[in-house]
PDB file of N, CA and C in Angstrom:
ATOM      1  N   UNK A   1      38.402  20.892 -71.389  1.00  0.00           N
ATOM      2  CA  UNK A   1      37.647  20.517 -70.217  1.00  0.00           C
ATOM      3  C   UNK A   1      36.881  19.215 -70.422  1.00  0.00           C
ATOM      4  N   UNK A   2      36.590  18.771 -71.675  1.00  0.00           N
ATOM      5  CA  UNK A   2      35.671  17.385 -71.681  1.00  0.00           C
ATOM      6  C   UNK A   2      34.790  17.451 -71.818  1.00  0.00           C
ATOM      7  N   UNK A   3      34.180  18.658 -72.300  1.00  0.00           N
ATOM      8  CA  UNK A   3      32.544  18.969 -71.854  1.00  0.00           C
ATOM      9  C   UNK A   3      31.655  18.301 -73.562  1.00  0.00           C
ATOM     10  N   UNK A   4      32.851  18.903 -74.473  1.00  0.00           N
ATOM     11  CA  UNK A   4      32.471  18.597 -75.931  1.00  0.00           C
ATOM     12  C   UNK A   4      33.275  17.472 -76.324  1.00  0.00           C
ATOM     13  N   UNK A   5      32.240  16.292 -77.006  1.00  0.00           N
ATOM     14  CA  UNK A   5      33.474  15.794 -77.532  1.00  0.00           C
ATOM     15  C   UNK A   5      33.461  15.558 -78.799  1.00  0.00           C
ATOM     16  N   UNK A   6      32.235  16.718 -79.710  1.00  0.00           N
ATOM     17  CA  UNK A   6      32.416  16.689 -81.235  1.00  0.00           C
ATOM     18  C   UNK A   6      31.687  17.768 -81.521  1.00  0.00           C
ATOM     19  N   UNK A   7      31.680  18.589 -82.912  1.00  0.00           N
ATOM     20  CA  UNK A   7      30.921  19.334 -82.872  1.00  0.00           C
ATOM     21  C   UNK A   7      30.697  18.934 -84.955  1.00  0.00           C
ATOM     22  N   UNK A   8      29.085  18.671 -84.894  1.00  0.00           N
ATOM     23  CA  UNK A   8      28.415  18.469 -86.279  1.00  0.00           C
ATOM     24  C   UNK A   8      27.635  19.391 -86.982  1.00  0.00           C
ATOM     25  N   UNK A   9      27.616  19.543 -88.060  1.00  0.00           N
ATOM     26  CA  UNK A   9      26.070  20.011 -88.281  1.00  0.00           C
ATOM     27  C   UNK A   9      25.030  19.715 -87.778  1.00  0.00           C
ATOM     28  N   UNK A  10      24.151  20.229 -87.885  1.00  0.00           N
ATOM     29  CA  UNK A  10      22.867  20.399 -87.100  1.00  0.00           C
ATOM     30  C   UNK A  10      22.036  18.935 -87.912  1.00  0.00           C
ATOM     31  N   UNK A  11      21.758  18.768 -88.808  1.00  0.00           N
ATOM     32  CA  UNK A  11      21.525  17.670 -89.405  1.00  0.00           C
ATOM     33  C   UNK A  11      21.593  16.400 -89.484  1.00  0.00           C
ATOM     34  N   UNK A  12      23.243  16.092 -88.913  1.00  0.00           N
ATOM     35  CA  UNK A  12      23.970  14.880 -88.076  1.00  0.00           C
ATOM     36  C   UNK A  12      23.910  14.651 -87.095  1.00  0.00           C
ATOM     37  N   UNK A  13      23.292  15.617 -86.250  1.00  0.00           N
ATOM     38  CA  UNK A  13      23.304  15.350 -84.416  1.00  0.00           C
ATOM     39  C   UNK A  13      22.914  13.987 -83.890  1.00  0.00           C
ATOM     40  N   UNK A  14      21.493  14.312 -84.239  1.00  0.00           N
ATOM     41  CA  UNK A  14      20.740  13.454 -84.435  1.00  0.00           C
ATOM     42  C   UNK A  14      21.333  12.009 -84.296  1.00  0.00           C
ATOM     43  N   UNK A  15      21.609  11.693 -85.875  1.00  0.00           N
ATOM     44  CA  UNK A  15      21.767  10.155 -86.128  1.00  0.00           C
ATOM     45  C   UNK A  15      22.736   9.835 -84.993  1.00  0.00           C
ATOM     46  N   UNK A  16      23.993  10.669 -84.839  1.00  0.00           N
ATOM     47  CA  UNK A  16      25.207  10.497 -83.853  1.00  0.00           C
ATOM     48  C   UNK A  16      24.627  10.236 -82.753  1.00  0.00           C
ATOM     49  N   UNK A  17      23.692  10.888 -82.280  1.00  0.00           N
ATOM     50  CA  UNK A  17      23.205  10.946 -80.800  1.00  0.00           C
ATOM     51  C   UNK A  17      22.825   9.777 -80.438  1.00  0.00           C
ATOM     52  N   UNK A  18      22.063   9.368 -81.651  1.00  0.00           N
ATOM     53  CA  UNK A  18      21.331   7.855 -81.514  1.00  0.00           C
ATOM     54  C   UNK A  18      22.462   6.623 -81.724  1.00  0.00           C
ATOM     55  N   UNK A  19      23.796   6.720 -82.167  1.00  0.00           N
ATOM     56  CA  UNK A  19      24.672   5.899 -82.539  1.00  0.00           C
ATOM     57  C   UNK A  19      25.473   5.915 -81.448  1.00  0.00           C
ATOM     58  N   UNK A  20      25.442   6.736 -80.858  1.00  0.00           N
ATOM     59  CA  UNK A  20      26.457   6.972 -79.499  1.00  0.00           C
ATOM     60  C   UNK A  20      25.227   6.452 -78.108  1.00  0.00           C
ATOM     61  N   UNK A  21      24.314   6.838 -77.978  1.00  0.00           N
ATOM     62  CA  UNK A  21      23.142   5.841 -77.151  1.00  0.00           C
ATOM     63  C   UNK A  21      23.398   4.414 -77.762  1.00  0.00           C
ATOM     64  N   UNK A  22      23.420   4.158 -78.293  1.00  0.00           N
ATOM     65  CA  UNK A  22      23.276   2.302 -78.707  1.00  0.00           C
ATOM     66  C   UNK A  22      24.273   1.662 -78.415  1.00  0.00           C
ATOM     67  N   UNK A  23      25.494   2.396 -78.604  1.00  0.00           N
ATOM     68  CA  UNK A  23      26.800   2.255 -78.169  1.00  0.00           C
ATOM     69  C   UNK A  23      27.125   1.840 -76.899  1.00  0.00           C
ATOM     70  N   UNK A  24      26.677   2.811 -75.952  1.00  0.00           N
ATOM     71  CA  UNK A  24      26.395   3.203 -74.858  1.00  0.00           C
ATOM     72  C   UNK A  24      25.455   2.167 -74.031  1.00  0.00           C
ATOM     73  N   UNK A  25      24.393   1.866 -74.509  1.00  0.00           N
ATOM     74  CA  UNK A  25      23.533   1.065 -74.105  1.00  0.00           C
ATOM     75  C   UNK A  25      23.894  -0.526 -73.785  1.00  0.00           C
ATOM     76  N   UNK A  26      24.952  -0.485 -75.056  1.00  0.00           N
ATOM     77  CA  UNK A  26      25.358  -2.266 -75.657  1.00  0.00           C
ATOM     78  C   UNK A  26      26.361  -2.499 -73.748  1.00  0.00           C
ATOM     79  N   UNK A  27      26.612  -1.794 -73.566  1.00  0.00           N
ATOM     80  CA  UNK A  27      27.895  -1.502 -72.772  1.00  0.00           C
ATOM     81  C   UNK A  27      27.463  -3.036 -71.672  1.00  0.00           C
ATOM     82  N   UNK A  28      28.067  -3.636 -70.990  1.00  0.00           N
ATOM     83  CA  UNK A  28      27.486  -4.674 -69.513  1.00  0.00           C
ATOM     84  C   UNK A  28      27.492  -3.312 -68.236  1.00  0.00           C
ATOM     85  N   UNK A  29      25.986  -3.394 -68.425  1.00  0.00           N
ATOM     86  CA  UNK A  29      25.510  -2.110 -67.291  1.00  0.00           C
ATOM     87  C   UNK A  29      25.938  -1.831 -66.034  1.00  0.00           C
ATOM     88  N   UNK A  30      26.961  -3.125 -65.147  1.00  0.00           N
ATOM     89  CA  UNK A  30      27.619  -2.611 -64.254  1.00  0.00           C
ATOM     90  C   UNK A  30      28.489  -2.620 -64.457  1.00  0.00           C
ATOM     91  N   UNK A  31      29.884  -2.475 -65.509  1.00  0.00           N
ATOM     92  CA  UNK A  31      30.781  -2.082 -65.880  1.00  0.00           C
ATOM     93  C   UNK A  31      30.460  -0.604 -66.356  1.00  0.00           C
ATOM     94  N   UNK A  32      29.054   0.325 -66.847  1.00  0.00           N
ATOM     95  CA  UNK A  32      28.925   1.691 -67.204  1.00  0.00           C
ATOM     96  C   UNK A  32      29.225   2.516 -65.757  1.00  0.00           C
ATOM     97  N   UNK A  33      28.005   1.604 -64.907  1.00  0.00           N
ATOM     98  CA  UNK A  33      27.793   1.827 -63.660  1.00  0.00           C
ATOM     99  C   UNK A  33      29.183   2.408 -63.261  1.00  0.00           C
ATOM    100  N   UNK A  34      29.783   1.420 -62.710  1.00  0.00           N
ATOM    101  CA  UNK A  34      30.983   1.669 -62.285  1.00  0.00           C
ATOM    102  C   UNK A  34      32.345   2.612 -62.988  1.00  0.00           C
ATOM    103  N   UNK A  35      31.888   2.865 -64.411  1.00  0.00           N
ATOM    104  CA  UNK A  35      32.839   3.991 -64.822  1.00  0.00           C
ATOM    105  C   UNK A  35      31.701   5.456 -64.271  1.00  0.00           C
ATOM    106  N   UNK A  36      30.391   5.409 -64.370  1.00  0.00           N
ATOM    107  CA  UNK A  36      30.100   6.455 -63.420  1.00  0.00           C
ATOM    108  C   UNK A  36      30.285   6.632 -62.217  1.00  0.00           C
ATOM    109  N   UNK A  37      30.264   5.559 -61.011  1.00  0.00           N
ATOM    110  CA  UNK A  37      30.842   6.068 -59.837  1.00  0.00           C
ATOM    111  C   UNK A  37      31.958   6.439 -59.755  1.00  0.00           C
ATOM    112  N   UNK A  38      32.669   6.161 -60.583  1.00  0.00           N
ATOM    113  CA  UNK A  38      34.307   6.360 -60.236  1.00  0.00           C
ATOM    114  C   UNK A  38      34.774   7.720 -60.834  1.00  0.00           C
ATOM    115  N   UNK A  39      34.041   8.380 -61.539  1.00  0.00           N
ATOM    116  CA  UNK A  39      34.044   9.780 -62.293  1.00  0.00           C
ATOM    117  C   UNK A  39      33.257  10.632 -61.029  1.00  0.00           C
ATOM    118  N   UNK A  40      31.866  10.424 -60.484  1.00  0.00           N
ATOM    119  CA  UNK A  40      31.499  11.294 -59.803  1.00  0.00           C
ATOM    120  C   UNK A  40      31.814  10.963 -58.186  1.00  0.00           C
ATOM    121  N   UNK A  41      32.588  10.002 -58.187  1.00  0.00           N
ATOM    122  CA  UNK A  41      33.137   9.570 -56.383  1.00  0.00           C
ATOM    123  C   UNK A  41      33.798  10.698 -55.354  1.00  0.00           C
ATOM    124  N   UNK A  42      35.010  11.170 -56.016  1.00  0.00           N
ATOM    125  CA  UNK A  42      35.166  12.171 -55.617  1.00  0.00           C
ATOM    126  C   UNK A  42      35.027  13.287 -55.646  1.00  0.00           C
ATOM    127  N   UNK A  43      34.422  14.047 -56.407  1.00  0.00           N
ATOM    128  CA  UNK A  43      33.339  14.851 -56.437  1.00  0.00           C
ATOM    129  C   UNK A  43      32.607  14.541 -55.295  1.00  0.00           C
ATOM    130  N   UNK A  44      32.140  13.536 -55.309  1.00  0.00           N
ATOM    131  CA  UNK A  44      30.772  13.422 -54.260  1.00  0.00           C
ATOM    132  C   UNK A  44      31.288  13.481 -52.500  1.00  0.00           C
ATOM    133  N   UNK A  45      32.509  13.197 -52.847  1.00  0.00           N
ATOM    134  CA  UNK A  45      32.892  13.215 -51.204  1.00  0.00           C
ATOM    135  C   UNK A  45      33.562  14.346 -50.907  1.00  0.00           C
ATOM    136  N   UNK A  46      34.394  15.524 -51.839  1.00  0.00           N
ATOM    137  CA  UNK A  46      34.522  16.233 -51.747  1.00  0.00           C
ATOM    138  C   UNK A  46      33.234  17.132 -51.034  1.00  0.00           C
ATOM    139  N   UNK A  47      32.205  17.028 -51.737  1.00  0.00           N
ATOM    140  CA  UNK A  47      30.836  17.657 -51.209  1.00  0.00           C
ATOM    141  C   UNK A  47      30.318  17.346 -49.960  1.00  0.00           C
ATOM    142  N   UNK A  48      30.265  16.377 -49.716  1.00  0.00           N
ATOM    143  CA  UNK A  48      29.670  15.500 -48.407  1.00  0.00           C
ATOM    144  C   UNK A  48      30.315  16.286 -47.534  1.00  0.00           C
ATOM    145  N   UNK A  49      32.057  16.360 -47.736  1.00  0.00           N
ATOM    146  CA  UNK A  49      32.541  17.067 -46.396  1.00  0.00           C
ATOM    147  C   UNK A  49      32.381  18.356 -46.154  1.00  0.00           C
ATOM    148  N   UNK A  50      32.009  18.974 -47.107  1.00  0.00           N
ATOM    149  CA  UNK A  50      31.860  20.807 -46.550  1.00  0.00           C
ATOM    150  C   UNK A  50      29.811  20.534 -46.680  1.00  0.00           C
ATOM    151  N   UNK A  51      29.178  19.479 -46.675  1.00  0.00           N
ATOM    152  CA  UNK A  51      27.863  19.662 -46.577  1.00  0.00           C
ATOM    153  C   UNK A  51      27.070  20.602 -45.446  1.00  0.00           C
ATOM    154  N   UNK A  52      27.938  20.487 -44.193  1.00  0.00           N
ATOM    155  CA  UNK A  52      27.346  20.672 -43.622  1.00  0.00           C
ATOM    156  C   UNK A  52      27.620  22.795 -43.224  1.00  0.00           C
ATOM    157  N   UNK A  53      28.663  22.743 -43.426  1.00  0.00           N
ATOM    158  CA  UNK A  53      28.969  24.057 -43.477  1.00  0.00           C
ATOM    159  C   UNK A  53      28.639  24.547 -44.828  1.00  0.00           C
ATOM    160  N   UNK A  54      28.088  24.495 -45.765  1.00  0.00           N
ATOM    161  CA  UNK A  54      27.618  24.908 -46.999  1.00  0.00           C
ATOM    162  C   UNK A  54      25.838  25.291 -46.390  1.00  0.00           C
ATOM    163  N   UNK A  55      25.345  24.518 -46.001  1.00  0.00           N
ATOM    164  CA  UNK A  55      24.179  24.308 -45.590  1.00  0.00           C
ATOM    165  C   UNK A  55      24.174  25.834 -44.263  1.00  0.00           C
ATOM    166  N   UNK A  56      25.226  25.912 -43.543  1.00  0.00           N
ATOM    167  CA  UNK A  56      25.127  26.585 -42.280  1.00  0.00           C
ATOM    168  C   UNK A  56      25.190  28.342 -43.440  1.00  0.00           C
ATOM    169  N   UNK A  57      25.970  28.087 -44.353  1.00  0.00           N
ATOM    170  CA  UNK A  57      26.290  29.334 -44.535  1.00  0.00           C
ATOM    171  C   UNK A  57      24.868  29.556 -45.723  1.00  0.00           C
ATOM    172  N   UNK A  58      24.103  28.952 -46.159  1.00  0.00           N
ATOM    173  CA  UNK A  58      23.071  29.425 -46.927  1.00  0.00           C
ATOM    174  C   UNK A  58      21.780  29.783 -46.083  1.00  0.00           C
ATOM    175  N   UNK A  59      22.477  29.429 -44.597  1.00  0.00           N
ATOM    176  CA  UNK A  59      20.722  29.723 -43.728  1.00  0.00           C
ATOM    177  C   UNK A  59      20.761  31.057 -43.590  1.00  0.00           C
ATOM    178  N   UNK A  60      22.203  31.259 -43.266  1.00  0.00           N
ATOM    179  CA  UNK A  60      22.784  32.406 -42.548  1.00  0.00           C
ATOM    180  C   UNK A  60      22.904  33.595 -43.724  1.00  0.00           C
ATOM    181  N   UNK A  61      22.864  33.162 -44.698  1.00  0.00           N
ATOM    182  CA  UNK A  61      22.491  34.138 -45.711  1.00  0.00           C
ATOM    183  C   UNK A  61      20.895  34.346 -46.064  1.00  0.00           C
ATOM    184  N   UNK A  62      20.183  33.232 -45.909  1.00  0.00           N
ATOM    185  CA  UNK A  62      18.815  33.123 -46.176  1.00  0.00           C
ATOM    186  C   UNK A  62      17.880  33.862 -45.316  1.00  0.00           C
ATOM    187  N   UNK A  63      18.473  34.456 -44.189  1.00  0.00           N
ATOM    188  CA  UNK A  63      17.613  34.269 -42.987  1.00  0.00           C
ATOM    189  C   UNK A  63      18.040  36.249 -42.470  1.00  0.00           C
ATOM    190  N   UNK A  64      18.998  36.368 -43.707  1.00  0.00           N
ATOM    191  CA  UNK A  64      19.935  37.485 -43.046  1.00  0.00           C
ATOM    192  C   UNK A  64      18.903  38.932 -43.008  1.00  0.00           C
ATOM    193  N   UNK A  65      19.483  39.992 -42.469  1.00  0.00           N
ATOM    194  CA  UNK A  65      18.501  40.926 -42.183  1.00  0.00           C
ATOM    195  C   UNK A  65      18.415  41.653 -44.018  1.00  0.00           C
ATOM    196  N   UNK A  66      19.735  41.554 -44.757  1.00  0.00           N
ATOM    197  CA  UNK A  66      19.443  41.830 -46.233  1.00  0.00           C
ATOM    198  C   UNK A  66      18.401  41.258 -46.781  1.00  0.00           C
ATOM    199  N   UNK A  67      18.756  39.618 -46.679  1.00  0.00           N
ATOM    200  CA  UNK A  67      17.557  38.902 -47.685  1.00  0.00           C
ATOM    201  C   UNK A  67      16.359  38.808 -47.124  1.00  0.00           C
ATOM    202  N   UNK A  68      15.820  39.247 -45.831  1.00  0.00           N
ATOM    203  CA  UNK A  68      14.481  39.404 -45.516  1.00  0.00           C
ATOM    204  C   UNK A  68      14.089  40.680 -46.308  1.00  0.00           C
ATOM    205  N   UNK A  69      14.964  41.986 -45.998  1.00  0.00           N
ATOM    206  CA  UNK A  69      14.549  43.559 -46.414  1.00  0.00           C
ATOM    207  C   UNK A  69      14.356  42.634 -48.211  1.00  0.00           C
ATOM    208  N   UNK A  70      14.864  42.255 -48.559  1.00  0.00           N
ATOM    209  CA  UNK A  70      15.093  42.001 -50.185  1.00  0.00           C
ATOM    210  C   UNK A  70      13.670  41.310 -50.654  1.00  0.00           C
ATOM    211  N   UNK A  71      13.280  40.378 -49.451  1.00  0.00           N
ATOM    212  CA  UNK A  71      11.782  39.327 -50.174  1.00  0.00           C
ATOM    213  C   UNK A  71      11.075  40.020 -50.027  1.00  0.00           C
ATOM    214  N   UNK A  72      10.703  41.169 -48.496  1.00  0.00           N
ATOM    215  CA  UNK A  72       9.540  42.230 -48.264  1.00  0.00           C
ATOM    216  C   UNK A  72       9.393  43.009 -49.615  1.00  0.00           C
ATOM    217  N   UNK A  73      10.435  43.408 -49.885  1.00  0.00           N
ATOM    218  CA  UNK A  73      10.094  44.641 -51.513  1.00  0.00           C
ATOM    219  C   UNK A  73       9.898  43.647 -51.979  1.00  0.00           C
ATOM    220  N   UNK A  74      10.325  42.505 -52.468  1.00  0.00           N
ATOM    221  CA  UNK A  74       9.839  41.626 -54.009  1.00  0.00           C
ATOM    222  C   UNK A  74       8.168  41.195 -53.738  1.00  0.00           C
ATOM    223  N   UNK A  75       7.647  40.873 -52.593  1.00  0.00           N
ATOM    224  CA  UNK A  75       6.164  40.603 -52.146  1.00  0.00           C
ATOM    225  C   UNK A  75       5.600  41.779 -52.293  1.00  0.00           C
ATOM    226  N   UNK A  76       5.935  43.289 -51.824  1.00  0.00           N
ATOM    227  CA  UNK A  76       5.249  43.895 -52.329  1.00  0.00           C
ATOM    228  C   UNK A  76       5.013  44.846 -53.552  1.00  0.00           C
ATOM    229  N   UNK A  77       5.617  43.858 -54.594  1.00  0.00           N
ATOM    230  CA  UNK A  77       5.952  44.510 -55.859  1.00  0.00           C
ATOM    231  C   UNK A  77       4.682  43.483 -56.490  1.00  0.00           C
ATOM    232  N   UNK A  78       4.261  42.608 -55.802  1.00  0.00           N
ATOM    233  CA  UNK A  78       3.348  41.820 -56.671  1.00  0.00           C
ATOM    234  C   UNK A  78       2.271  41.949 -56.008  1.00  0.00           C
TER     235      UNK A  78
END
């Protein structure tokens, strides 16, 4: 998946972490820039388009006659 892309002793993290920031840093900042938009672009528009029906369906759960009965007991548990 990409999530890891090394795994050290606990001892080495560290220095790596800081060698991979400097690395990172040296980079011309809108050339980083732009390898981040282009990683989270579609992602992001994927989202944009169900925004608004994501939004409709969390009211409609938020608002529902369950999750009211559900906050009344949790308020009066405190």
């Amino acid at each position: 998946m990409g999530l890891v892309d090394e795994v050290l002793p606990a001892g080495e993290v560290m220095a790596k972490a800081v060698d991979k920031a400097r690395l990172l840093g040296a980079w011309p900042h809108e050339a980083f820039a732009m390898i981040k938009r282009n990683r989270v672009e579609e992602i992001e528009q994927r989202v944009l388009a169900r925004r608004e029906e994501k939004e409709r369906l969390f009211v409609d759960c938020w608002y529902s006659a369950e999750a009211r009965q559900r906050l009344r007991a949790a308020m009066e548990r405190f």
